[in-house]
C-alpha atoms as a PDB file:
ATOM      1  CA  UNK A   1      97.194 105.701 138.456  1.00  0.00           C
ATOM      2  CA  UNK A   2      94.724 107.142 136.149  1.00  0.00           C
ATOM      3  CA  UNK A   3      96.971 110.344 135.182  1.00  0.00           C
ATOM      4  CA  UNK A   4      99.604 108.236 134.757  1.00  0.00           C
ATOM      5  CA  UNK A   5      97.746 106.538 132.114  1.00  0.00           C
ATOM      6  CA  UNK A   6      96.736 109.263 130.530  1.00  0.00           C
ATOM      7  CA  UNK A   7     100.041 111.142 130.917  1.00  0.00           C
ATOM      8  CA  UNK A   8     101.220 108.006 128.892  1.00  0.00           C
ATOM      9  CA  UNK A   9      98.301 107.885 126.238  1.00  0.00           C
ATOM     10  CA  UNK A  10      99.241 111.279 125.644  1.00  0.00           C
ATOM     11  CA  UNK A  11     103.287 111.276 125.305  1.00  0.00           C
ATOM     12  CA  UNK A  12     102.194 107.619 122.829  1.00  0.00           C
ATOM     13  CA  UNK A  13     100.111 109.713 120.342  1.00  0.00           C
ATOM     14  CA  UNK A  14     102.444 112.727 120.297  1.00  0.00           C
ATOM     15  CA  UNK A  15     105.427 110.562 119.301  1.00  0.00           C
ATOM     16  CA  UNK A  16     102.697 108.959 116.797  1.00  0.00           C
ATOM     17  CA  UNK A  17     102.100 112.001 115.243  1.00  0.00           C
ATOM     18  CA  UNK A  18     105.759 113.730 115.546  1.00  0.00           C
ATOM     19  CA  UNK A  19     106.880 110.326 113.029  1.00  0.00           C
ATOM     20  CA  UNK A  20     103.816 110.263 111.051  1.00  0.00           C
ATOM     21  CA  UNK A  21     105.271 109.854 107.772  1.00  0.00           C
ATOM     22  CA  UNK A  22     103.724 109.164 103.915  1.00  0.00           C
ATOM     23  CA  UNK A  23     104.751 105.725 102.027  1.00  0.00           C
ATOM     24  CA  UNK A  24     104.573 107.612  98.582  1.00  0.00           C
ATOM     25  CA  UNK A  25     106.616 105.919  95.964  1.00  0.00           C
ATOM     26  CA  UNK A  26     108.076 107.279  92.466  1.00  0.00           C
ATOM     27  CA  UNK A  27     105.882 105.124  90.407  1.00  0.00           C
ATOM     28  CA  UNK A  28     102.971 106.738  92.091  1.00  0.00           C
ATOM     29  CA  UNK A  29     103.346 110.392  91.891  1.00  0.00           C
ATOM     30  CA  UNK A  30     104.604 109.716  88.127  1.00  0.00           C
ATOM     31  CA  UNK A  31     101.298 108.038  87.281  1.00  0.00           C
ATOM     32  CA  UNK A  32      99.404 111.103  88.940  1.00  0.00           C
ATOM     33  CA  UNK A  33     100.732 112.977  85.690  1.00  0.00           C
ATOM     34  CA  UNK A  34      98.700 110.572  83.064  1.00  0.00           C
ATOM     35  CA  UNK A  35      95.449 111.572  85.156  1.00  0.00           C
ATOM     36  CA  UNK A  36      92.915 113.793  84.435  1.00  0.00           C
ATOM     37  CA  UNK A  37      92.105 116.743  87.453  1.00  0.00           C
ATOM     38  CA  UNK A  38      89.093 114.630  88.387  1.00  0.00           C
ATOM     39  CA  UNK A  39      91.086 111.151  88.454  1.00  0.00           C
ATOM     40  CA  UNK A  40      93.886 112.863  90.775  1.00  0.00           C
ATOM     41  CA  UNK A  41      90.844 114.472  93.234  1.00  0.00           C
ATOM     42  CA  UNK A  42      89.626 111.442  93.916  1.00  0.00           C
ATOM     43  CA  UNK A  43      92.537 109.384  94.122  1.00  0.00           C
ATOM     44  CA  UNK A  44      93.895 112.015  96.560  1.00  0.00           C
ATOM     45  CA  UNK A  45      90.630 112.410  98.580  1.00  0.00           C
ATOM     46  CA  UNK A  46      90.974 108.621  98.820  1.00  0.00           C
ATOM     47  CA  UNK A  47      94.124 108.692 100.609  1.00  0.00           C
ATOM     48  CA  UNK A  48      93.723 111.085 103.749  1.00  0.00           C
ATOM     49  CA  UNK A  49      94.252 113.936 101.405  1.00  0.00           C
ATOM     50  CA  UNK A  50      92.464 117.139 101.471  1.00  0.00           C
ATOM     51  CA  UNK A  51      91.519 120.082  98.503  1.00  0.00           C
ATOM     52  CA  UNK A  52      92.143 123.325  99.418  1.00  0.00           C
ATOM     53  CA  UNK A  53      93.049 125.732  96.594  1.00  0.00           C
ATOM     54  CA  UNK A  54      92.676 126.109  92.785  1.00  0.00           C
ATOM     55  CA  UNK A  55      93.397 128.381  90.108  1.00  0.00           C
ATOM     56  CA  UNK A  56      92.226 128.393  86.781  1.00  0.00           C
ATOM     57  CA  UNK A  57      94.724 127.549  83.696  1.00  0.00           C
ATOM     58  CA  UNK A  58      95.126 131.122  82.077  1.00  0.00           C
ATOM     59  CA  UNK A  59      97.158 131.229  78.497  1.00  0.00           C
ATOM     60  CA  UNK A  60     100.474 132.040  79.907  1.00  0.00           C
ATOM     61  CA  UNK A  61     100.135 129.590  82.552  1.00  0.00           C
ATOM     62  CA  UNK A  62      98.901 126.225  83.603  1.00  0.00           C
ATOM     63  CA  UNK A  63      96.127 125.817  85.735  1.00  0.00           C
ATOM     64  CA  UNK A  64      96.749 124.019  89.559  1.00  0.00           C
ATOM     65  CA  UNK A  65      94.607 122.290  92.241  1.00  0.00           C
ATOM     66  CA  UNK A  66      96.246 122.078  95.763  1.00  0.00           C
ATOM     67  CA  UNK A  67      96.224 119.567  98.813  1.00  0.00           C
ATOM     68  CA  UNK A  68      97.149 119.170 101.827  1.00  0.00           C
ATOM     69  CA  UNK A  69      97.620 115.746 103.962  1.00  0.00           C
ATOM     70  CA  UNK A  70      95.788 114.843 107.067  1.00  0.00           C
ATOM     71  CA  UNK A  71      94.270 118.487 107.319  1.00  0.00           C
ATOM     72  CA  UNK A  72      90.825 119.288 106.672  1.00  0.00           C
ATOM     73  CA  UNK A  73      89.591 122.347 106.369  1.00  0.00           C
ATOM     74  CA  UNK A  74      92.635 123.933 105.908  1.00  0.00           C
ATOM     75  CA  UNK A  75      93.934 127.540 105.885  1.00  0.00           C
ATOM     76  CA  UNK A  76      97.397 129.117 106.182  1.00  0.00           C
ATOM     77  CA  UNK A  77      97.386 129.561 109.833  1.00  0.00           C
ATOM     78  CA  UNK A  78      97.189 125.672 110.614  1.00  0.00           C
ATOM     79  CA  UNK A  79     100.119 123.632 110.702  1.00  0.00           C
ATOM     80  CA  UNK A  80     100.537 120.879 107.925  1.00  0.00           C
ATOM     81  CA  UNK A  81     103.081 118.706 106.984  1.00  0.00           C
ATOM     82  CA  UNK A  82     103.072 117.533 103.351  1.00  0.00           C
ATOM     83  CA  UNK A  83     101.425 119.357  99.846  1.00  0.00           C
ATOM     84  CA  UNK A  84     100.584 118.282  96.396  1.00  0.00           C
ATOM     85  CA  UNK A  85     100.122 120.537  93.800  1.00  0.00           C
ATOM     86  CA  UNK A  86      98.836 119.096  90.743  1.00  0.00           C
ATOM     87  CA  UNK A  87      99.667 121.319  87.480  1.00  0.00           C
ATOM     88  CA  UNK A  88      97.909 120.928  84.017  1.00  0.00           C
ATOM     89  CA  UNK A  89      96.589 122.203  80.797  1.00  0.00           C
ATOM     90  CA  UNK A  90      93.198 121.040  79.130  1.00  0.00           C
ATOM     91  CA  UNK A  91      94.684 122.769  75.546  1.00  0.00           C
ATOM     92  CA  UNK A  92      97.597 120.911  75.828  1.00  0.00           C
ATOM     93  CA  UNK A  93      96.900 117.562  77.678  1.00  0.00           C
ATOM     94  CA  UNK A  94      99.601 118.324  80.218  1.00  0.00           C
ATOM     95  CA  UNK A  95      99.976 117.366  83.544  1.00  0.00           C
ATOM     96  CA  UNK A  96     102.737 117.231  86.625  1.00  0.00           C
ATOM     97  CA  UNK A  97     102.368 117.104  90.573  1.00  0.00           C
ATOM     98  CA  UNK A  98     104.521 119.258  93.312  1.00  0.00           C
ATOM     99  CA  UNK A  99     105.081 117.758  96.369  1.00  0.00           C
ATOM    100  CA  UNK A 100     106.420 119.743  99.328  1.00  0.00           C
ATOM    101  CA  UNK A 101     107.155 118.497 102.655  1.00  0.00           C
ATOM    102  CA  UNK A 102     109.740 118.705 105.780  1.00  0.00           C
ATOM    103  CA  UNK A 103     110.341 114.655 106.290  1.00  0.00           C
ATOM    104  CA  UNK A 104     113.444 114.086 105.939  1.00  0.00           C
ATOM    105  CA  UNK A 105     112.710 109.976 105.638  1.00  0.00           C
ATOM    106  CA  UNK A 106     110.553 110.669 102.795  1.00  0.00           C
ATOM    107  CA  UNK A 107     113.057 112.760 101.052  1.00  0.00           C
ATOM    108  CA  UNK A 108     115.804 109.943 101.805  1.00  0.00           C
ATOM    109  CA  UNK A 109     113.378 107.304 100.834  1.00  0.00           C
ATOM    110  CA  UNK A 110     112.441 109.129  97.606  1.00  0.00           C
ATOM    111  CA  UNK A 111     115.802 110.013  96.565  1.00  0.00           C
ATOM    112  CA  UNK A 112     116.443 105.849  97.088  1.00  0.00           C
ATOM    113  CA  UNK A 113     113.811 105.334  94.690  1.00  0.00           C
ATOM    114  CA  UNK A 114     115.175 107.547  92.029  1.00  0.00           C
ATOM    115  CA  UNK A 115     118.332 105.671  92.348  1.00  0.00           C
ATOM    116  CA  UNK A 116     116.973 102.316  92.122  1.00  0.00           C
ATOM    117  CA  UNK A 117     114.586 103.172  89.100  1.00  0.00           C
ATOM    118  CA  UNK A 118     117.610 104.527  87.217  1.00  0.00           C
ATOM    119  CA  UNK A 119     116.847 107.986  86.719  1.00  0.00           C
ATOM    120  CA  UNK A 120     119.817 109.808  85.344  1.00  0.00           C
ATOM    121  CA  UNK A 121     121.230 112.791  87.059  1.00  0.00           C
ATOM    122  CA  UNK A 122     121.194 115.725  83.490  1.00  0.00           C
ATOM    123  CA  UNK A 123     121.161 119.005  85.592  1.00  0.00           C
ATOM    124  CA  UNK A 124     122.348 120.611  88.972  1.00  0.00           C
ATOM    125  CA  UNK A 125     122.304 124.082  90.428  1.00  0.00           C
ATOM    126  CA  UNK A 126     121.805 126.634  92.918  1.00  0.00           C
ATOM    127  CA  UNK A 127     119.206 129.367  92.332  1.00  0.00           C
ATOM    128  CA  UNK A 128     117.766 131.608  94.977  1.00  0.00           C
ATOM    129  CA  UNK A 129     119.644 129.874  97.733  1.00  0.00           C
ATOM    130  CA  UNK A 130     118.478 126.282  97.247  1.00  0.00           C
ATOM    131  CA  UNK A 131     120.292 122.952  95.594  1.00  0.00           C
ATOM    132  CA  UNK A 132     118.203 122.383  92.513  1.00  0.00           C
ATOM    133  CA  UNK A 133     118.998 118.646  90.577  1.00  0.00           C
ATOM    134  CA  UNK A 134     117.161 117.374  87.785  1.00  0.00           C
ATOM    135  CA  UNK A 135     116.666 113.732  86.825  1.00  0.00           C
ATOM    136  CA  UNK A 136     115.425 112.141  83.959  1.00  0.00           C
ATOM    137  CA  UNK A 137     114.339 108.766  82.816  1.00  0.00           C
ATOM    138  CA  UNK A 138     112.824 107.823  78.858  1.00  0.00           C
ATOM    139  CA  UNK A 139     110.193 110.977  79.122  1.00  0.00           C
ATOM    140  CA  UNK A 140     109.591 111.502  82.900  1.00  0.00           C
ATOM    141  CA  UNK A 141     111.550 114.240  84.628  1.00  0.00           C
ATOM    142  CA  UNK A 142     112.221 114.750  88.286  1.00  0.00           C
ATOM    143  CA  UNK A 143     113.209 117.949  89.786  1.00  0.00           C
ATOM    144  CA  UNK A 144     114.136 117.622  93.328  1.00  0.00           C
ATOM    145  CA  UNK A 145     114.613 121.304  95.025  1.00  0.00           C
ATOM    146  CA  UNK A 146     116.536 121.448  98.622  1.00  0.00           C
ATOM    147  CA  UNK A 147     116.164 124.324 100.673  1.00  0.00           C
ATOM    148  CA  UNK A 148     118.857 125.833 103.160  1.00  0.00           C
ATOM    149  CA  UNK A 149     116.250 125.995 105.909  1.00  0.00           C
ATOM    150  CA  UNK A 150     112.848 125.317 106.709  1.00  0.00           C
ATOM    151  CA  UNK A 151     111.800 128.697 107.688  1.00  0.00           C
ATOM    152  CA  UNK A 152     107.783 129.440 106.337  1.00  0.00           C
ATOM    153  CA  UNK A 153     107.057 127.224 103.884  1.00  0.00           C
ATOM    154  CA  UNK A 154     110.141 125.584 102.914  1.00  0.00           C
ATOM    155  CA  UNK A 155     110.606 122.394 102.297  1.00  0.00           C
ATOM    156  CA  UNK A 156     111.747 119.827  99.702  1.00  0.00           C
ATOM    157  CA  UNK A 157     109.966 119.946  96.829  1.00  0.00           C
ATOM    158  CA  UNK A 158     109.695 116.860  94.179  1.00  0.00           C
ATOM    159  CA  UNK A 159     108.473 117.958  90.943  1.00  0.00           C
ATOM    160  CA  UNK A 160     106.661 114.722  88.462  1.00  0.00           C
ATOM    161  CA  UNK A 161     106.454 115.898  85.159  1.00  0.00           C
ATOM    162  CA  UNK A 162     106.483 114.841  81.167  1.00  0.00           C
ATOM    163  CA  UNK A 163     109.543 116.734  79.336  1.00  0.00           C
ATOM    164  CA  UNK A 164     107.022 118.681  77.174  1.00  0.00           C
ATOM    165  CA  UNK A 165     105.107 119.959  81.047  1.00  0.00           C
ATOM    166  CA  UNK A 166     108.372 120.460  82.518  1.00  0.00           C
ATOM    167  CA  UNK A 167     109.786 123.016  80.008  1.00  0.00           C
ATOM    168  CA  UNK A 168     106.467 124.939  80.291  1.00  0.00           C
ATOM    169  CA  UNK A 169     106.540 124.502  83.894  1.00  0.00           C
ATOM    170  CA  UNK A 170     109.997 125.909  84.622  1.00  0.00           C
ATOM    171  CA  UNK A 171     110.648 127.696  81.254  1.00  0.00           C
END
């Protein structure tokens, strides 16, 4: 009886973990990109999320601070499931978050949002293999990037920026 139990326990927490999934909304990640790198660290940090890289902003480029969720401690060789990249630029007060995951609910879920929140649809493409669509509402672009497979790293990738950050970003 008692590895039956814990036969069960065990098949209960991997199907836990195989659905874990984030509740991230639009609104959210979009007000990331008003905050400073501090504000987003802690607000992060606050919310099962985890630092784990940085780069400093050079002239030609913007600097970044990365996360990962639900892993501490993390390095390349350890599985994780969802990323945030914030972007920005201290010379000139710009700011935009990355998000990259493999959850298909949160990608329907997000792509539901944009909908309902009346982004407009102003740009679609393929480049280097991947679908590539860009929304925009008043001064907040999204760039939603779908990959062919999830081999390495790939995954969808949801890209919150101002119109001024976003032609920096991707120009």
């Amino acid at each position: 009886m008692k590895y039956l139990f814990v036969l069960w326990a065990l098949m209960v927490s991997a199907v836990g973990y195989s659905q874990e999934s984030l509740d991230l909304t639009i609104e959210q990640l979009s007000e990331v990109c008003d905050d400073s790198l501090g504000e987003v660290e802690e607000y992060l940090t606050s919310n099962n999320w985890f630092f784990f890289e940085a780069k400093d902003e050079e002239e030609d480029r913007y600097g970044n601070a990365k996360f990962v969720y639900g892993v501490p401690n993390y390095n390349s060789s350890k599985p994780a499931r969802y990323f945030i990249t914030y972007h920005y630029s201290e010379a000139q007060n710009a700011e935009a978050v990355e998000l990259i995951f493999r959850n298909k609910q949160l990608y329907d879920s997000l792509n539901v949002q944009i909908k309902n929140q009346e982004y407009k649809l102003i740009d679609s493409k393929t480049q280097n293999k991947k679908i590539i669509k860009v929304f925009k509402r008043k001064s907040q672009i999204i760039q939603v990037t779908i990959p062919p497979d999830f081999e390495g790293l790939n995954g969808y990738k949801f890209l919150f920026a101002r119109k001024s950050s976003f032609r920096r970003l991707r120009g």
